[in-house]
Protein backbone atom coordinates (compact mmCIF):
# COMPACT_ATOMS: atom_id res chain seq x y z
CA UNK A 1 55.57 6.00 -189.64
CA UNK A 2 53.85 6.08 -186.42
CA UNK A 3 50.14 8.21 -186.42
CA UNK A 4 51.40 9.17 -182.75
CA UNK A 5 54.66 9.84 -180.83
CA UNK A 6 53.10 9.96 -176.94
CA UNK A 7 55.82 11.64 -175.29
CA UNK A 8 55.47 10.83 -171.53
CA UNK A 9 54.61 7.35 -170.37
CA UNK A 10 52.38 8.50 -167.52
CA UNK A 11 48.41 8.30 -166.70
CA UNK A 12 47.92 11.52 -169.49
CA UNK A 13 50.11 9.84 -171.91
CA UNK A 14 48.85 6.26 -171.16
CA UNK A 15 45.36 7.43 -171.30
CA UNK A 16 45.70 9.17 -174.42
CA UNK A 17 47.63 6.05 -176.10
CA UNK A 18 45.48 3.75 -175.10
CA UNK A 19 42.36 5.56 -176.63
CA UNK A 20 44.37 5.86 -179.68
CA UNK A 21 45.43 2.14 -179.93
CA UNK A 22 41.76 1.00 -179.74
CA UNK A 23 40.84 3.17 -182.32
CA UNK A 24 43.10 1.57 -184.91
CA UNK A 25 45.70 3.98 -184.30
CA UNK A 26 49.56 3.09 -184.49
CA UNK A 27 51.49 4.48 -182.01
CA UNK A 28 54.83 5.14 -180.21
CA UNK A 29 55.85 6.28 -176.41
CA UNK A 30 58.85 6.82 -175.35
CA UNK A 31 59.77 8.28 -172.02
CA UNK A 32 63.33 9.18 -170.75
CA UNK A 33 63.10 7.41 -167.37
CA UNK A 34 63.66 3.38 -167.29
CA UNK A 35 60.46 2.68 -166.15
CA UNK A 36 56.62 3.63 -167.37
CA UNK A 37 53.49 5.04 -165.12
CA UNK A 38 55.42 8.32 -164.50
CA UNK A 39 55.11 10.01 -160.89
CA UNK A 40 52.54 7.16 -159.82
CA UNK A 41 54.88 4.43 -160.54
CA UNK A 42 55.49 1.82 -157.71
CA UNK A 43 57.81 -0.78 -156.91
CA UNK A 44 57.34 -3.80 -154.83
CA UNK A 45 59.99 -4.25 -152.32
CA UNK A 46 59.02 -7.04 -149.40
CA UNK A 47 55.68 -7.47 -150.76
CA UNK A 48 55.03 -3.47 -150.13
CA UNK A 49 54.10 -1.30 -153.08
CA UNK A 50 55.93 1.14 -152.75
CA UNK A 51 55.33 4.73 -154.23
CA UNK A 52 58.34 6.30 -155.46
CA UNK A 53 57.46 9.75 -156.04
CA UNK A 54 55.08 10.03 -153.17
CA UNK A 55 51.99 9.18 -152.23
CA UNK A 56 49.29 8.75 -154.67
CA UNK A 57 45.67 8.28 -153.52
CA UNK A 58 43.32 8.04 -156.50
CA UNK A 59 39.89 9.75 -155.90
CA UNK A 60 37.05 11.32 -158.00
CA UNK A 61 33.32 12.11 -158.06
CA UNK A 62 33.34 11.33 -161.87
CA UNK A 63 31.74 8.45 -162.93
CA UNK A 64 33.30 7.62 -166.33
CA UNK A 65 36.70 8.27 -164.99
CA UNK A 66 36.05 5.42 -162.23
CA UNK A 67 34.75 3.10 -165.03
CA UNK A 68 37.94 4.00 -166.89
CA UNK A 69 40.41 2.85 -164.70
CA UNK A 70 38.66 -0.23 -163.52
CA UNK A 71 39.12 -1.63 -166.99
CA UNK A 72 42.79 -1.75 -166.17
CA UNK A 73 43.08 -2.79 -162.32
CA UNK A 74 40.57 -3.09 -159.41
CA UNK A 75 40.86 -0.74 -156.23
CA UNK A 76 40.77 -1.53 -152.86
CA UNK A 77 38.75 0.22 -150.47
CA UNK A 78 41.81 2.57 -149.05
CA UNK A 79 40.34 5.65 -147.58
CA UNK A 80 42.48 8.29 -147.06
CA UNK A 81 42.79 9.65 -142.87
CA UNK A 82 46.16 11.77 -142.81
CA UNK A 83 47.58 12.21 -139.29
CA UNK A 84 49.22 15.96 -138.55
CA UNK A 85 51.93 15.80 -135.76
CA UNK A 86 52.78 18.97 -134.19
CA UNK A 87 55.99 18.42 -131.58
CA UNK A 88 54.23 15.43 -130.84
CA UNK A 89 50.76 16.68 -130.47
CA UNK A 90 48.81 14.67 -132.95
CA UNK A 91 45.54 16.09 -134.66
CA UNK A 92 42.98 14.49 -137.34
CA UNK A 93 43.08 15.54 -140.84
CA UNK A 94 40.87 16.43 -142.57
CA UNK A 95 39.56 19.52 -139.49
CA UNK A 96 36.88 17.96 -138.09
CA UNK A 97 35.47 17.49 -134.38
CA UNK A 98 38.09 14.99 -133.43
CA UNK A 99 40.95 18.22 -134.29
CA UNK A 100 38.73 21.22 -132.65
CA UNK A 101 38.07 18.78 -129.52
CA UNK A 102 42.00 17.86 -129.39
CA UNK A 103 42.99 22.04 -129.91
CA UNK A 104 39.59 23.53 -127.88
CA UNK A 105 37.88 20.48 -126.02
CA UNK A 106 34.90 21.67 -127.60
CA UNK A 107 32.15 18.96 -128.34
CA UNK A 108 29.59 19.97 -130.45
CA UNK A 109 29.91 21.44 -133.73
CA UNK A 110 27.78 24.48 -132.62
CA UNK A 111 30.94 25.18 -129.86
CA UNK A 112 33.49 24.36 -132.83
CA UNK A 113 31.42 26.68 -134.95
CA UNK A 114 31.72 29.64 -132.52
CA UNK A 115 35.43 29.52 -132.02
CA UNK A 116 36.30 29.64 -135.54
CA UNK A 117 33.89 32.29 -135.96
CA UNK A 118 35.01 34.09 -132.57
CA UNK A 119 39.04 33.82 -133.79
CA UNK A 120 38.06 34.69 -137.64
CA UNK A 121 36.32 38.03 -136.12
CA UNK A 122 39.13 38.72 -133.83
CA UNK A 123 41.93 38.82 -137.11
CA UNK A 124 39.44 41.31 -139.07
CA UNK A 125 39.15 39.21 -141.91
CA UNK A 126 36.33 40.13 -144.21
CA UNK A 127 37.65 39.00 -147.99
CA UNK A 128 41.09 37.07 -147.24
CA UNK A 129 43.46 38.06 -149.74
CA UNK A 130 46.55 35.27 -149.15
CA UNK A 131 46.95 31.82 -147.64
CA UNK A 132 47.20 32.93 -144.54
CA UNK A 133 43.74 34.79 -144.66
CA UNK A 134 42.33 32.14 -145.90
CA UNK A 135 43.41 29.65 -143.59
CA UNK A 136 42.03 31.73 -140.41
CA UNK A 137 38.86 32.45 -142.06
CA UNK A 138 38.26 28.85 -142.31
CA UNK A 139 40.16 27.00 -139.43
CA UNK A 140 41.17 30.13 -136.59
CA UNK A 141 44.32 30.91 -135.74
CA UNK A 142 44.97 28.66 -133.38
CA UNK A 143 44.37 25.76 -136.15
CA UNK A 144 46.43 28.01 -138.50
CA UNK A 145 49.20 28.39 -136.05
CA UNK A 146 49.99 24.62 -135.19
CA UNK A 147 48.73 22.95 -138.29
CA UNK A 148 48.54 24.89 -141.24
CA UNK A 149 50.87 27.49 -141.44
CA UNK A 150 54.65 25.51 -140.66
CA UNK A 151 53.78 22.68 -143.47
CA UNK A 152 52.85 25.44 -146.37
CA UNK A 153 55.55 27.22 -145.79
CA UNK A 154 57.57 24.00 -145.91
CA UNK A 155 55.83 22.66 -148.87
CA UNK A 156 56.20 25.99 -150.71
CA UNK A 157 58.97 27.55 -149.32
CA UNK A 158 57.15 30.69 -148.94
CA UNK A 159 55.74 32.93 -146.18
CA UNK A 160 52.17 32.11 -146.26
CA UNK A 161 51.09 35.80 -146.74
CA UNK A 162 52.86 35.72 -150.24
CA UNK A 163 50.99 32.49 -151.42
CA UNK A 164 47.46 32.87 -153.05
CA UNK A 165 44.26 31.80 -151.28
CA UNK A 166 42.83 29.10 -153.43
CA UNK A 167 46.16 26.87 -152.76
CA UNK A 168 44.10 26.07 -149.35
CA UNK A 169 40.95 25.75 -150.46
CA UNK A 170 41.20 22.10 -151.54
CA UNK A 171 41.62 21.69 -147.45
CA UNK A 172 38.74 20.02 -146.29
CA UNK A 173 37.11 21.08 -143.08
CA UNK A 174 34.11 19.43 -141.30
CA UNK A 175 31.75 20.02 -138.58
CA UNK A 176 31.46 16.27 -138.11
CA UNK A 177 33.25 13.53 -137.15
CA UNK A 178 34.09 12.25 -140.58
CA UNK A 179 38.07 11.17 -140.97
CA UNK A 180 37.93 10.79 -144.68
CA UNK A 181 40.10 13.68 -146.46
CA UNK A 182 38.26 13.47 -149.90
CA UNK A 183 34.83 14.44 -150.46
CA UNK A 184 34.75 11.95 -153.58
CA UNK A 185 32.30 9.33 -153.93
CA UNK A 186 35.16 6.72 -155.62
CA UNK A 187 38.96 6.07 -153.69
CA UNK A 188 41.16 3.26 -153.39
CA UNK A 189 44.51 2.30 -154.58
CA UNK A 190 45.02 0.03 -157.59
CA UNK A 191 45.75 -3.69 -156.13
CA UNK A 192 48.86 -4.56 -157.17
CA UNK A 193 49.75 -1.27 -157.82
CA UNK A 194 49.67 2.11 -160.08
CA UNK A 195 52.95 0.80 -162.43
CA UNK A 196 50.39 -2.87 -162.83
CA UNK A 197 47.74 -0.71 -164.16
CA UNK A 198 49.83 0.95 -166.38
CA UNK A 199 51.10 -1.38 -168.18
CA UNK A 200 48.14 -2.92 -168.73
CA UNK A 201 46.94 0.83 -170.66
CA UNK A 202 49.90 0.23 -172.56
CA UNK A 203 49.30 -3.36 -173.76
CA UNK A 204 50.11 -3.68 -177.13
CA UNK A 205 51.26 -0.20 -177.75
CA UNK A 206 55.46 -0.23 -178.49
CA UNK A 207 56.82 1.77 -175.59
CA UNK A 208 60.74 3.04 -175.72
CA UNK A 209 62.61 3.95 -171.96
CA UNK A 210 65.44 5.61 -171.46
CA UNK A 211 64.57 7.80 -174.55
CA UNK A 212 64.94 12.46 -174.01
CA UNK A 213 62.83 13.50 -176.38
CA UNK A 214 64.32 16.66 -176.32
CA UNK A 215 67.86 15.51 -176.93
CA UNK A 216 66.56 13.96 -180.24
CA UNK A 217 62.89 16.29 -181.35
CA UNK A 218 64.12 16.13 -184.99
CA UNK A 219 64.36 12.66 -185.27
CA UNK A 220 61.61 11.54 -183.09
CA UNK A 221 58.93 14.09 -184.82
CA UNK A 222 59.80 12.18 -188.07
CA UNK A 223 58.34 8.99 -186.93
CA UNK A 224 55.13 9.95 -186.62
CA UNK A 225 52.29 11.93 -188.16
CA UNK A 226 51.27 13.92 -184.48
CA UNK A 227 53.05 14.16 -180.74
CA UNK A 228 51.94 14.52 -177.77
CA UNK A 229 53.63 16.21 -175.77
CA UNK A 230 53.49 15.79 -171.77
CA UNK A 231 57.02 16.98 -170.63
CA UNK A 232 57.46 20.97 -169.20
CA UNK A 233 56.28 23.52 -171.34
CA UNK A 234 59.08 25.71 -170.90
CA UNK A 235 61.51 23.26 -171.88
CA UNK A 236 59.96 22.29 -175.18
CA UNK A 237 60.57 25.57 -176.04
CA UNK A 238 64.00 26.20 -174.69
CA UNK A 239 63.04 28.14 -171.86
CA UNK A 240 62.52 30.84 -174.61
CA UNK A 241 60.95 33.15 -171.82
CA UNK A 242 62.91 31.88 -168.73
CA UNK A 243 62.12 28.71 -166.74
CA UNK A 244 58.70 28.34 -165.17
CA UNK A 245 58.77 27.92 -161.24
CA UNK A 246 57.98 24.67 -159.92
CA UNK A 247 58.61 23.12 -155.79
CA UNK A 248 60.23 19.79 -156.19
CA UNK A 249 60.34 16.82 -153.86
CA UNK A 250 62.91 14.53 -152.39
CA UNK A 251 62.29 11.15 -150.97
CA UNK A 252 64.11 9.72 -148.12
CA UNK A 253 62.86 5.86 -148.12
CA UNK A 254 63.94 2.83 -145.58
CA UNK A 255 63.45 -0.75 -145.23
CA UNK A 256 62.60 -1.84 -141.44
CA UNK A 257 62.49 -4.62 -139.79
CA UNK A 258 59.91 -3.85 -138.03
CA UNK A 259 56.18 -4.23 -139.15
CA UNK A 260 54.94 -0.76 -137.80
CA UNK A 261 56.69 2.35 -138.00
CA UNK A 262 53.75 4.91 -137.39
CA UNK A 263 50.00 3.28 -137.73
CA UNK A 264 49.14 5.14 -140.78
CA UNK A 265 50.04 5.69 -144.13
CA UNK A 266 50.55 9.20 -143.72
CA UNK A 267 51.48 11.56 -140.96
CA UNK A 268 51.96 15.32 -141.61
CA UNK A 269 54.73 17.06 -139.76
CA UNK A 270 53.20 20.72 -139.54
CA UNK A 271 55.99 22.31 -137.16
CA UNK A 272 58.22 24.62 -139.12
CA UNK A 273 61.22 23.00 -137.41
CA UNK A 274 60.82 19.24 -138.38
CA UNK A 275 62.94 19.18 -142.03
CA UNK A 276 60.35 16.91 -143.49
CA UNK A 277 56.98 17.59 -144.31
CA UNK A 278 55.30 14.04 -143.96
CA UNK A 279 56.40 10.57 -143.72
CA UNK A 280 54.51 8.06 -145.73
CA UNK A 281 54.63 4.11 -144.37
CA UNK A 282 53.21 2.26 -147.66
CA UNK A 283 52.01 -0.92 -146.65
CA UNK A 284 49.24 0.62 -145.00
CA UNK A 285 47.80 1.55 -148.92
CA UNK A 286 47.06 -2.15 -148.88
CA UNK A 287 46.24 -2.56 -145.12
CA UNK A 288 49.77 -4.02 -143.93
CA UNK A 289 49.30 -7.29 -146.35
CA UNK A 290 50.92 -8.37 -149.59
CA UNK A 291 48.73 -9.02 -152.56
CA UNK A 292 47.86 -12.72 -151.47
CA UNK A 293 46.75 -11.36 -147.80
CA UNK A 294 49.53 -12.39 -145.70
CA UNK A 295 50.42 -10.23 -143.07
CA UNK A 296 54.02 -8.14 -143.79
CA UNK A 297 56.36 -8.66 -141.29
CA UNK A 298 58.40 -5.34 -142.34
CA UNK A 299 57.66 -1.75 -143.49
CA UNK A 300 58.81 0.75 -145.36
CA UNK A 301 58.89 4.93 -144.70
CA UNK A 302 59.68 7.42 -146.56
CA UNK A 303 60.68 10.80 -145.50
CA UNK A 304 59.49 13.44 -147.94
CA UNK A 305 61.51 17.25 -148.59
CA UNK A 306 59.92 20.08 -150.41
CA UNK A 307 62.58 22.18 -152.34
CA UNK A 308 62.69 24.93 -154.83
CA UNK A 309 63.04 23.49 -157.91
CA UNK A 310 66.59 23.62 -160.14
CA UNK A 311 67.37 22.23 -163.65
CA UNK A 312 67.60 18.39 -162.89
CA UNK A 313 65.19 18.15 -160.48
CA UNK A 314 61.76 16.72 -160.82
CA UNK A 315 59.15 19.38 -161.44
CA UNK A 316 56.16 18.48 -158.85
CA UNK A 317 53.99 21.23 -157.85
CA UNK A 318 53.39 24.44 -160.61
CA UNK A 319 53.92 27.32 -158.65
CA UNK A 320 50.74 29.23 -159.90
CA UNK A 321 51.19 32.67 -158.82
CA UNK A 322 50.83 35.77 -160.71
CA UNK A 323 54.02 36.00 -162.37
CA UNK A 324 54.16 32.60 -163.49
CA UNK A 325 51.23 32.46 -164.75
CA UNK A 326 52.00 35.25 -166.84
CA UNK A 327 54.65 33.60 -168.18
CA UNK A 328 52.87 30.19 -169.03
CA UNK A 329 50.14 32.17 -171.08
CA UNK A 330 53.30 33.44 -173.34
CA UNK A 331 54.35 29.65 -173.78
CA UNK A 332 50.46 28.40 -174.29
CA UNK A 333 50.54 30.78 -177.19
CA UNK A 334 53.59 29.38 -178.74
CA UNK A 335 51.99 25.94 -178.19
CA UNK A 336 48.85 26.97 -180.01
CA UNK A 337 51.03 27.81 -183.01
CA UNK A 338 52.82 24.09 -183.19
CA UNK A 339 50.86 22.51 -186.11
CA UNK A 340 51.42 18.61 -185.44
CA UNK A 341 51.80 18.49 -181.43
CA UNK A 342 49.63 18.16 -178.01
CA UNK A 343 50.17 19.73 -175.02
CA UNK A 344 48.45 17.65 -172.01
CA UNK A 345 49.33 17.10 -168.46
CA UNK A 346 50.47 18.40 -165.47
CA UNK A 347 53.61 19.86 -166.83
CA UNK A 348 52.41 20.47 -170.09
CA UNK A 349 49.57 22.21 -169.19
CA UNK A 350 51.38 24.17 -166.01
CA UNK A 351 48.36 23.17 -164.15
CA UNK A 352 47.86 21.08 -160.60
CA UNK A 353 45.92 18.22 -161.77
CA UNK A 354 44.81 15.38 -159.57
CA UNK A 355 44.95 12.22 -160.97
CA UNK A 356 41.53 12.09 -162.38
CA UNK A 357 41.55 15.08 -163.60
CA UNK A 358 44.74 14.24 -165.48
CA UNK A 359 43.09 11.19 -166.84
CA UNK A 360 39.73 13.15 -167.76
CA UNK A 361 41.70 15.43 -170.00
CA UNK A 362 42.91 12.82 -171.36
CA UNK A 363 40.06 11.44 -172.02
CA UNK A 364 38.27 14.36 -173.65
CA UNK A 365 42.01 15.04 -175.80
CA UNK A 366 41.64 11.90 -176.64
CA UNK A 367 37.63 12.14 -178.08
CA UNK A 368 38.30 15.66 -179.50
CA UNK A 369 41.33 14.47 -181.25
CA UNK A 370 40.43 10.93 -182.51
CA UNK A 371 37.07 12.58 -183.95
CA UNK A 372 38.63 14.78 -185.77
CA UNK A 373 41.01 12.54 -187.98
């Protein structure tokens, strides 16, 4: 008899067995892929680590996060400076002076000021009610045109005007000259990567692959006193209401023999007519050198596809419009009901977490939780 089943080997399910472990606390986690850390696990191939589920850039103005995860691996001093190509047109992201001097030739932020402001006036928005709205009211519409509006509706396959305005409000835009996309005090990427890290969480605690929870609840809720629970929501319950929206993600990802494919680790395409919404060349999390500092004489890309999401696909990004979120609050009250099991996580939860803020509620689960017993 285990006092937890952690369903879910990634960082919430890691985070919350490792806190558990310490305490004294026997536990069990199982996950049904072959392989623990979840969507930030990586895999070295030529000395590159490479992310298999996309790119994942940890950042976060939280101070006892950062302290967490520098118990289990140190970071290097990546900072994240996306590239957006449109038709070949290439443009700095985050918006700053180097994008409205490559779209206007302006040159000071007073002249980039004014044209946003000019453009913003000239579409008669005065409370933006979509993505699209949004978008103009903070970038123009020439911005919006080239750079924004092609990649959402890519990402989300949706026209922009049906999408909600706070998706674009994590978009960062600065009157300065600043290249770094987060406005977090802490970034980097884990040397020798996120799956390292992981398993050093999960030292000591018995961990099961290859293992559907769902295939086998009865059994598996036997072996221990609590679960938690970090798969979709909607499936725990047998898509009892209907399945919850999600856009998924496919990876196209090459070996070359070649040791630069594009200069950057990631480069946007925003033109509606490119099938691909970024490609990510990996070596350049770790600066284009293995984890001994030799230089890497090859690369490796990966081509990423946003898609509607179908049974068998990974879930990525919740879809968090009205009616969806409707329909999550009718699940969160069946999972309020479940005596013995926790409900954390992206999935879980229905919620777009960034990686701290996966790990935070973790965290706090974890405290809550472990107080408690």
């Amino acid at each position: 008899m285990y006092d937890y089943l952690i369903v879910g080997a990634g960082l919430y399910g890691a985070t919350f067995a490792q806190q558990a472990h310490a305490a004294g606390k026997s536990v069990l986690v199982i996950d049904k892929r072959a392989h623990i850390a979840g969507n930030v696990y990586t895999e070295q191939v030529e000395g590159i680590h490479v992310h298999q589920y996309g790119a994942h850039i940890f950042h976060t103005n939280d101070r006892e996060v950062w302290d967490y995860v520098n118990r289990f691996a140190e970071f290097n001093r990546f900072t994240n400076s996306p590239v957006a190509n449109y038709k070949g047109e290439l443009y700095s992201l985050p918006f700053n002076m180097y994008t409205f001097n490559r779209m206007w030739g302006v040159v000071t932020p007073e002249e980039a000021a004014a044209k946003i402001e000019e453009q913003r006036r000239a579409a008669g928005i005065t409370e933006p009610r979509n993505l699209e709205e949004q978008a103009v009211s903070l970038v123009g519409t020439d911005i919006y045109e080239k750079l924004v509006k092609g990649y959402t509706e890519k990402q989300w396959g949706r026209d922009c005007k049906d999408l909600p305005a706070f998706i674009i409000k994590r978009l960062p835009v600065r009157l300065t000259f600043d290249n770094n996309y987060f406005n977090a005090l802490y970034q980097g990427i884990p040397e020798g990567g996120y799956t390292k890290m992981v398993e050093k969480m999960l030292s000591g605690i018995e961990v099961r692959l290859g293992v559907d929870y769902l295939e086998r609840k009865e059994e598996l809720d036997a072996l221990a006193e609590k679960v938690v629970y970090t798969g979709p929501i909607d499936a725990y319950f047998g898509y009892r209401f209907g399945p919850l929206e999600y856009r998924s993600v496919r990876f196209e990802t090459e070996l070359l023999d070649k040791p630069n494919f594009q200069g950057n680790a990631a480069v946007n395409y925003t033109d509606r007519e490119t099938p691909w919404t970024r490609i990510i060349e990996h070596k350049w999390f770790q600066f284009g050198k293995d984890d001994e500092g030799s230089e890497l004489p090859k690369t490796v890309i990966s081509r990423e596809y946003s898609s509607e999401w179908k049974p068998g696909d990974e879930p990525y990004y919740p879809v968090n419009d009205e009616k969806n979120s409707a329909l999550y609050a009718q699940y969160k009250a069946l999972a309020e009901q479940e005596q013995k099991v926790l409900f954390g996580g992206r999935l879980a939860e229905y919620k777009y977490y960034d990686m701290d803020q996966v790990i935070k509620a973790a965290l706090e689960a974890g405290k809550r939780e472990l107080a408690a017993m």
